[in-house]
Protein backbone atom coordinates (compact mmCIF):
# COMPACT_ATOMS: atom_id res chain seq x y z
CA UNK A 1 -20.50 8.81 8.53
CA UNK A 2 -20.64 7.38 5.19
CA UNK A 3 -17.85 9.52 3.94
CA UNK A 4 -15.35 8.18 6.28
CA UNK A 5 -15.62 4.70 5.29
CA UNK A 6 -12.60 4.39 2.62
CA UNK A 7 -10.31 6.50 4.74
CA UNK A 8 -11.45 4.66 7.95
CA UNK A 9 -10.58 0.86 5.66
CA UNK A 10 -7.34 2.61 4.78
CA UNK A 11 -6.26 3.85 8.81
CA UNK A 12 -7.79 0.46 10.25
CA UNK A 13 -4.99 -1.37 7.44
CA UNK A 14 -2.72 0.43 8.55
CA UNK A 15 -2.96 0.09 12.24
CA UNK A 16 -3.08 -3.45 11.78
CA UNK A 17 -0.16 -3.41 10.33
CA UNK A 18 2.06 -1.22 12.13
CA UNK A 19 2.93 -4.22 15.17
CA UNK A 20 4.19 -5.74 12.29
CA UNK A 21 6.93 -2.85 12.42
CA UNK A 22 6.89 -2.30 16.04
CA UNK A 23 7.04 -5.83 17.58
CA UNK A 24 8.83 -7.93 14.69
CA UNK A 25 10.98 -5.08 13.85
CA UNK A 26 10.73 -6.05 10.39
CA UNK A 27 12.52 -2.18 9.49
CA UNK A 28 10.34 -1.41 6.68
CA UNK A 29 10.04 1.70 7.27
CA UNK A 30 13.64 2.58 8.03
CA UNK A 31 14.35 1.34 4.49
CA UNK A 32 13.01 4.79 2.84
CA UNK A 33 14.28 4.13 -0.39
CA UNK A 34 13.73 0.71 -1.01
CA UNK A 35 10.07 0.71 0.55
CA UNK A 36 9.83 4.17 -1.81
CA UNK A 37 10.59 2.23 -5.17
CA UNK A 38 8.46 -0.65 -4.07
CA UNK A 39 5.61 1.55 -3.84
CA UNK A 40 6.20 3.35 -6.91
CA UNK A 41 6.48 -0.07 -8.71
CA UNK A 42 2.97 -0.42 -8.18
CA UNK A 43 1.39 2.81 -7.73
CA UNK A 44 2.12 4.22 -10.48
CA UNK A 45 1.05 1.48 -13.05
CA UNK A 46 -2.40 0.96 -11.37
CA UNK A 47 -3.12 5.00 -10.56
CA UNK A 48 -2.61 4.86 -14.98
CA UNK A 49 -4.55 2.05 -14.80
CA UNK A 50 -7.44 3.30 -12.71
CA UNK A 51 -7.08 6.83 -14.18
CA UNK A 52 -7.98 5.22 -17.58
CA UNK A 53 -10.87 3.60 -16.51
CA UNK A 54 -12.68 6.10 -14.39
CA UNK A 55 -11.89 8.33 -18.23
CA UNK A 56 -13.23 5.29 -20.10
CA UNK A 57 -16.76 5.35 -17.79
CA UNK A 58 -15.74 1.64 -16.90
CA UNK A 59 -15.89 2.82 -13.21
CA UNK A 60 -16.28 5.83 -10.95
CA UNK A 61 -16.97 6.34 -6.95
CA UNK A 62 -19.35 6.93 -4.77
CA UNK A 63 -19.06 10.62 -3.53
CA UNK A 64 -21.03 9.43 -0.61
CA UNK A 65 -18.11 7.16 0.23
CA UNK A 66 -15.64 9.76 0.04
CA UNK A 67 -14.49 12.64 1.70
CA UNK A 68 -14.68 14.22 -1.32
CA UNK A 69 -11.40 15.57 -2.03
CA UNK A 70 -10.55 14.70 -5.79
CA UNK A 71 -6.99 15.02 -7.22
CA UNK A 72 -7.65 14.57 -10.91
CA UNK A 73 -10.21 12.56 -11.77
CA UNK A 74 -9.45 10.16 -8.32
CA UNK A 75 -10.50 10.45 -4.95
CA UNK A 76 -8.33 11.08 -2.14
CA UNK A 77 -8.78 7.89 -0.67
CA UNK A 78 -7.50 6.06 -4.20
CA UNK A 79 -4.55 8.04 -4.23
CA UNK A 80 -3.65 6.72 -0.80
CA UNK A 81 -4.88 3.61 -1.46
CA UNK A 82 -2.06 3.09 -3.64
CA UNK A 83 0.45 3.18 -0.99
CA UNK A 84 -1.59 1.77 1.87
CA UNK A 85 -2.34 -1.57 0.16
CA UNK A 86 0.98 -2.15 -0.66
CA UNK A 87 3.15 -1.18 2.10
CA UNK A 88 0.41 -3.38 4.42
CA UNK A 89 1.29 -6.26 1.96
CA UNK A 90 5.42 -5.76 2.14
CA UNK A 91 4.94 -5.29 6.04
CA UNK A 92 2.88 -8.69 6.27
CA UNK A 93 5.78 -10.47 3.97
CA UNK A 94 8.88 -8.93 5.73
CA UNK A 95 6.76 -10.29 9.20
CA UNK A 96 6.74 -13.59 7.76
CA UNK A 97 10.51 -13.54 6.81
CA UNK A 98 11.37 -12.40 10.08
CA UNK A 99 9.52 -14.90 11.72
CA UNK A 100 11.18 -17.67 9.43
CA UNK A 101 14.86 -16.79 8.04
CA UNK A 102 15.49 -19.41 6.28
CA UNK A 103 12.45 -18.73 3.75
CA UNK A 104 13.96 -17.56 0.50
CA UNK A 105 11.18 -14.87 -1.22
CA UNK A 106 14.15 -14.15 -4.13
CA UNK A 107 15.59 -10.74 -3.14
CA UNK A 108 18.45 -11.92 -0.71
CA UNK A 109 21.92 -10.87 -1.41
CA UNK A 110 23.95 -13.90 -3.04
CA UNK A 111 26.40 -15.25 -0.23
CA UNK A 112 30.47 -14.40 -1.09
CA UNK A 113 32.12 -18.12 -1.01
């Protein structure tokens, strides 16, 4: 059982998450390309990051946590953790906007006069 427990955190986010897209229609996920360059905004500088670090010996994971399936030096789970986090985190904030227009996060379009 112990080797479901980062994929089983990872599903559980996400189905948390997903009414967020179902009930507040918040369209996330209809915005392919945008939600795509969010996610490589941060995946790719912390999968460097984290690739690094597991190379340095600053960190490494618990096989018994894992399913163990390793792409390169990373789990499975860390790979997908990577996208997971983030697209929970720009679900939660496009649920907030939704639920209150008039909050400006800095990515609205400039109004024509």
């Amino acid at each position: 059982m112990g080797q479901l427990t980062y994929a089983a955190m990872l599903v559980f986010v996400l189905v948390v998450t997903l009414p967020l897209e179902l009930v507040l229609r918040t369209r996330v996920y209809a915005r392919v390309v945008r939600l795509a360059l969010t996610l490589l905004c941060v995946a790719v500088p912390f999968a460097i990051w984290d690739v690094a670090a597991v190379h340095a010996g600053h960190w490494e994971f618990d096989v018994a946590q894992t399913l163990g399936i390793e792409i390169g030096p990373l789990p499975l789970e860390e790979w997908a953790f990577f996208l997971v986090v983030p697209l929970a985190s720009v679900l939660t904030i496009e649920a907030v906007r939704s639920m209150r227009p008039g909050w400006r996060i800095g990515d609205e379009r400039e109004e024509q006069a």
